[in-house]
N, C-alpha and C. Protein backbone atom coordinates (compact mmCIF):
# COMPACT_ATOMS: atom_id res chain seq x y z
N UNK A 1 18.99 165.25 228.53
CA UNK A 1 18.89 166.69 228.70
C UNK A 1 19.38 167.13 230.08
N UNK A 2 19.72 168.56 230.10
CA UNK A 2 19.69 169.24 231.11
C UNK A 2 19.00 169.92 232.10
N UNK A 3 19.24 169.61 233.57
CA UNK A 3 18.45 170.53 234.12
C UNK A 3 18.70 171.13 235.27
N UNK A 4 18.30 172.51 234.63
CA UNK A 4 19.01 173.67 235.18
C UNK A 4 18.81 173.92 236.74
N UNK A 5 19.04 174.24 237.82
CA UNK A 5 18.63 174.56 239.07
C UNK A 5 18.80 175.96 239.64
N UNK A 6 19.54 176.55 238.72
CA UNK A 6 19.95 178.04 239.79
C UNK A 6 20.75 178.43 238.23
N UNK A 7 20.56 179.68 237.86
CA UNK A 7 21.48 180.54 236.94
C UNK A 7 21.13 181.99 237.54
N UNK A 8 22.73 182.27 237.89
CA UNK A 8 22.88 184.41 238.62
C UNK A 8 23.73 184.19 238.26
N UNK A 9 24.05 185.85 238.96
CA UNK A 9 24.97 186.32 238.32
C UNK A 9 25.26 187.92 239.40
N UNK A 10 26.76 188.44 239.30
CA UNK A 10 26.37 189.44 240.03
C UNK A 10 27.91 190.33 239.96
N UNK A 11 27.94 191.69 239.91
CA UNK A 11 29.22 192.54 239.77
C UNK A 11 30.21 192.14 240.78
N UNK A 12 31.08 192.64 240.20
CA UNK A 12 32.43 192.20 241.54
C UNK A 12 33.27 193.10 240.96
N UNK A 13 34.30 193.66 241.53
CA UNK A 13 34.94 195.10 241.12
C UNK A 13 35.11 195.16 240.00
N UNK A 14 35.89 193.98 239.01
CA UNK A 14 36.69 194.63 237.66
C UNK A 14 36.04 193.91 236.75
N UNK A 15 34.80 192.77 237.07
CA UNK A 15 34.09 192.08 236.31
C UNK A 15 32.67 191.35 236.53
N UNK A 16 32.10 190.80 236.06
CA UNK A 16 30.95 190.14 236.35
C UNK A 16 31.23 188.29 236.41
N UNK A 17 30.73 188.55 238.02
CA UNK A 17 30.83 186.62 237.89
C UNK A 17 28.97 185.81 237.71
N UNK A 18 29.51 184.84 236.98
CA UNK A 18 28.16 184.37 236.79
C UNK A 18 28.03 182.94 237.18
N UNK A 19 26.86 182.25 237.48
CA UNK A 19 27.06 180.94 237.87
C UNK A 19 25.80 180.11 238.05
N UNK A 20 26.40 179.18 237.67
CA UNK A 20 25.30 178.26 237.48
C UNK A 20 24.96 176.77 238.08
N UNK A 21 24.08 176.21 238.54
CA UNK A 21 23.99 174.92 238.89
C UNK A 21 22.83 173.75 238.07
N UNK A 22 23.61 173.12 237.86
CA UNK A 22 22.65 171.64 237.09
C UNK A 22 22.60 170.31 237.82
N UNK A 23 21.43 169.70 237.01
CA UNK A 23 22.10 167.81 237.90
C UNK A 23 21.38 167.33 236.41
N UNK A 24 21.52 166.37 236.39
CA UNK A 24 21.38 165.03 235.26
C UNK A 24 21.56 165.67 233.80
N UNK A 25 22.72 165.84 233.87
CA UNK A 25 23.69 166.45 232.44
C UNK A 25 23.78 164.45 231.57
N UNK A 26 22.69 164.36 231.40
CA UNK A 26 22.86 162.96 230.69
C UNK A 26 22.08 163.38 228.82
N UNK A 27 23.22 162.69 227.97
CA UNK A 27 23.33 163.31 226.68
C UNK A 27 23.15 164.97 226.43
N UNK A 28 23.89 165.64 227.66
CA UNK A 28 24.49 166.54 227.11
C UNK A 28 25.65 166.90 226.54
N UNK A 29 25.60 167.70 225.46
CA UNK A 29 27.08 168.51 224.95
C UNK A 29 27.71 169.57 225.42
N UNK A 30 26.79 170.93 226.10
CA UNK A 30 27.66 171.82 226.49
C UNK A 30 26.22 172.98 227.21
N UNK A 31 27.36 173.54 227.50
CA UNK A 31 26.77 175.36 227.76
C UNK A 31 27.19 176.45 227.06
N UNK A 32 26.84 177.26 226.02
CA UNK A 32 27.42 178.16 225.84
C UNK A 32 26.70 179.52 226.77
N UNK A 33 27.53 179.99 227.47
CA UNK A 33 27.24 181.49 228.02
C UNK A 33 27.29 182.21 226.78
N UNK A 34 25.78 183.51 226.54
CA UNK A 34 26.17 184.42 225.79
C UNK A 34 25.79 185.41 226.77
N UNK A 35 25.99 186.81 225.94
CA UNK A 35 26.31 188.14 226.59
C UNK A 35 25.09 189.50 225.49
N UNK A 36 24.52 190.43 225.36
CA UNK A 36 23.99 191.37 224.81
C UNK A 36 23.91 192.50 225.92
N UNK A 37 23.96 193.54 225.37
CA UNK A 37 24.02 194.81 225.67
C UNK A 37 22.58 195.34 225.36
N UNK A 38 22.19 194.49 225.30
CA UNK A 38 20.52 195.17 224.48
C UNK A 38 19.14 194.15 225.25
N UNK A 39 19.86 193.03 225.82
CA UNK A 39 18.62 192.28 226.23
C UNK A 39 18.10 191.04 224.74
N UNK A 40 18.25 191.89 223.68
CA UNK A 40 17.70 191.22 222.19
C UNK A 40 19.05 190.38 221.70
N UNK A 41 20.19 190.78 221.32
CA UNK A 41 20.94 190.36 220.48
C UNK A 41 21.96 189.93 221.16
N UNK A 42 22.63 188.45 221.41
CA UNK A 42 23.37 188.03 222.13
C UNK A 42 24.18 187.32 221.53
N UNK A 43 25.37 186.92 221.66
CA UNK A 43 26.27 186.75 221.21
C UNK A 43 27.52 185.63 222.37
N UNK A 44 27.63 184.95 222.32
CA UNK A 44 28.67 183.84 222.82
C UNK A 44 29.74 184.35 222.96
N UNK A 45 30.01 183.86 224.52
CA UNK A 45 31.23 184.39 225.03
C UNK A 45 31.95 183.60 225.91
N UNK A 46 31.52 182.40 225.90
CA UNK A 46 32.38 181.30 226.31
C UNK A 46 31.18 180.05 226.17
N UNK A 47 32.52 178.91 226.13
CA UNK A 47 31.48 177.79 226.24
C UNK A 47 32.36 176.81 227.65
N UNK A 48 31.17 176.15 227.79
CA UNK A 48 31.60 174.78 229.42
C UNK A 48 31.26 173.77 228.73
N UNK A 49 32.16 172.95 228.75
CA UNK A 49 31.28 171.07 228.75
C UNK A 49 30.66 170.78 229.61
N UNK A 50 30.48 169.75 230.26
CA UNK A 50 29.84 168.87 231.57
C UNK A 50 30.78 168.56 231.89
N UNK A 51 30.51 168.83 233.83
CA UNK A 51 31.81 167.61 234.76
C UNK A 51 31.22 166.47 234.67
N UNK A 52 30.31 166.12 234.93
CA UNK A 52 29.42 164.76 235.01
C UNK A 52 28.02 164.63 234.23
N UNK A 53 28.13 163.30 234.28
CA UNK A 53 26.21 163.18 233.43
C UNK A 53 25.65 162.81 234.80
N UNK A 54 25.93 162.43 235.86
CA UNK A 54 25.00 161.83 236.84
C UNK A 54 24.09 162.60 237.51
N UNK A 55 23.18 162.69 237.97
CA UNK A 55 22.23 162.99 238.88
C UNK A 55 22.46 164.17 240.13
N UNK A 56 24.14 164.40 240.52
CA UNK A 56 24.35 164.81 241.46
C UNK A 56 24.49 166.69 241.04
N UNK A 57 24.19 167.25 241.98
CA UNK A 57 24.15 168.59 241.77
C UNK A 57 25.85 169.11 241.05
N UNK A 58 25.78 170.39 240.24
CA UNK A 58 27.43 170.30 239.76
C UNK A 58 27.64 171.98 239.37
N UNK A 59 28.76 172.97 240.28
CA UNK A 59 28.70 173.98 240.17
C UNK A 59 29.58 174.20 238.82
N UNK A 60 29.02 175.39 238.18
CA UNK A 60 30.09 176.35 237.07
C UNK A 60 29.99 177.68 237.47
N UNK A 61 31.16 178.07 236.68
CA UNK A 61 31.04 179.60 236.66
C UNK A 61 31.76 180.36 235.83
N UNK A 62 31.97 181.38 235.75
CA UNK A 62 32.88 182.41 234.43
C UNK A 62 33.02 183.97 234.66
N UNK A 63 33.98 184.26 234.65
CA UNK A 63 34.02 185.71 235.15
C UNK A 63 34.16 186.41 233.87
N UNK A 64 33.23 187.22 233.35
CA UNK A 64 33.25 187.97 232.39
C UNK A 64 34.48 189.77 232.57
N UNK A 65 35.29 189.76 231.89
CA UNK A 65 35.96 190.92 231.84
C UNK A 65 35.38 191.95 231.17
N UNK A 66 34.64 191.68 230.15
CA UNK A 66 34.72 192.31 228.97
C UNK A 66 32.75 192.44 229.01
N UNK A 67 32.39 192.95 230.23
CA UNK A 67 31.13 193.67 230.36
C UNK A 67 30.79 194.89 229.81
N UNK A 68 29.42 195.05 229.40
CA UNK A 68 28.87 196.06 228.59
C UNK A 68 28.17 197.05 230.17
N UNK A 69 28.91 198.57 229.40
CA UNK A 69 27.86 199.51 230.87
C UNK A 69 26.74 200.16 230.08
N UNK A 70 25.86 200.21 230.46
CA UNK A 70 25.61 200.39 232.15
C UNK A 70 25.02 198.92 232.68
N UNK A 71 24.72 198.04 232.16
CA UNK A 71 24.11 197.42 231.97
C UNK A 71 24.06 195.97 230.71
N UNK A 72 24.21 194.64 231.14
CA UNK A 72 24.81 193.49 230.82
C UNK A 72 23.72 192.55 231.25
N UNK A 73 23.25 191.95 229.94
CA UNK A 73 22.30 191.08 230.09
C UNK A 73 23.13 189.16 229.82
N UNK A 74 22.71 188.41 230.36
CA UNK A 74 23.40 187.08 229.99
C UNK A 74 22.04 186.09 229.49
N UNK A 75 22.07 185.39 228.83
CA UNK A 75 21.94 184.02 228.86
C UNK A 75 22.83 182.65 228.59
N UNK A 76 21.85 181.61 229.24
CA UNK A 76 22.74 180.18 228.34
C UNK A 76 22.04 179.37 227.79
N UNK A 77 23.10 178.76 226.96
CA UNK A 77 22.55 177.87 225.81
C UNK A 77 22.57 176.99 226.09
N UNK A 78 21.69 175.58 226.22
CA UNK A 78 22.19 174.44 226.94
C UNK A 78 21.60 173.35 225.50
N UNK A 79 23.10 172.60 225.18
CA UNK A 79 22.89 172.07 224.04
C UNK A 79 22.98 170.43 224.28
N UNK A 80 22.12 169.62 223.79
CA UNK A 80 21.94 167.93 224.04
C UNK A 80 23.01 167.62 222.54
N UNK A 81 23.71 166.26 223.09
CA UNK A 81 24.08 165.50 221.93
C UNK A 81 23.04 165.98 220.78
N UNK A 82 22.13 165.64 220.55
CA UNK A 82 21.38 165.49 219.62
C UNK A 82 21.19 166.82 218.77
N UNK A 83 22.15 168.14 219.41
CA UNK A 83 22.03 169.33 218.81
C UNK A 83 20.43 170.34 219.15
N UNK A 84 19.83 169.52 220.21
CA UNK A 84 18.77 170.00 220.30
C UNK A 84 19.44 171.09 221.46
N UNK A 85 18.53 172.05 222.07
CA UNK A 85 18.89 172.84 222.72
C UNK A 85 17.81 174.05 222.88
N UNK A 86 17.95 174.71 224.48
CA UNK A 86 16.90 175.11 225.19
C UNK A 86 17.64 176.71 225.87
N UNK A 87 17.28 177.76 226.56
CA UNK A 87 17.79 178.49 226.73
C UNK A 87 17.41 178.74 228.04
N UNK A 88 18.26 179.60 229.27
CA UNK A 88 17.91 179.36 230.57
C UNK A 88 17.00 180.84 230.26
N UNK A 89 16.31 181.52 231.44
CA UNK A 89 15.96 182.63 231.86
C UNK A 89 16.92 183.82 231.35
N UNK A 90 16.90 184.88 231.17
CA UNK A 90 17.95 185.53 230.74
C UNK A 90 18.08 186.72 232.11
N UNK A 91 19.15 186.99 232.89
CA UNK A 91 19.60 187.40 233.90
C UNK A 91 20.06 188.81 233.42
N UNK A 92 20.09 190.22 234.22
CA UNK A 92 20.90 191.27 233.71
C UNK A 92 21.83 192.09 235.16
N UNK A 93 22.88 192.20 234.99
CA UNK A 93 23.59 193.14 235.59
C UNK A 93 24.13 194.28 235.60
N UNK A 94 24.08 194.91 236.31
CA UNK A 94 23.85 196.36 236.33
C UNK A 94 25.08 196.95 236.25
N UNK A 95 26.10 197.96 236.10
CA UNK A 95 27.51 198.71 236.61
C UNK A 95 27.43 198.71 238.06
């Protein structure tokens, strides 16, 4: 499994950058970033693999173009080989 250390996020002129930090990505499969306009209903809008399974801290990130106003809520999906999977905190940004 994964584990998470830091998920933000924050406006920047023409989009929203978001970002994240993990360490011991061991039998993981991925991240999917999703996106809702509502806080409730979210929807996938990119996915990351893993740089590494080891232990050592490991930055991502994703610049969303295609933000909802006034207001843009995120979460992520963090999925194990095994298809199991857990969801971070859910973060929101503002216009």
């Amino acid at each position: 499994p994964v584990d998470l250390v830091k998920f933000n996020g924050e406006k920047k002129d023409e989009y929203n950058l978001l970002y994240w930090t993990s360490t011991s990505e061991i039998n993981f499969m991925k991240y999917e970033l999703e996106s809702s306009n509502d806080g409730i209903n979210f929807k996938k809008i990119t996915t990351k693999e893993p740089i590494n399974s080891s232990s050592t801290l490991t930055n991502y990130s994703y610049s969303d173009f295609e933000y909802y106003k006034p207001i843009t809520y995120y979460r992520l999906k963090m999925v194990d080989l095994d298809l199991n999977y857990k969801y971070s905190r859910t973060i929101s940004i503002c216009f």
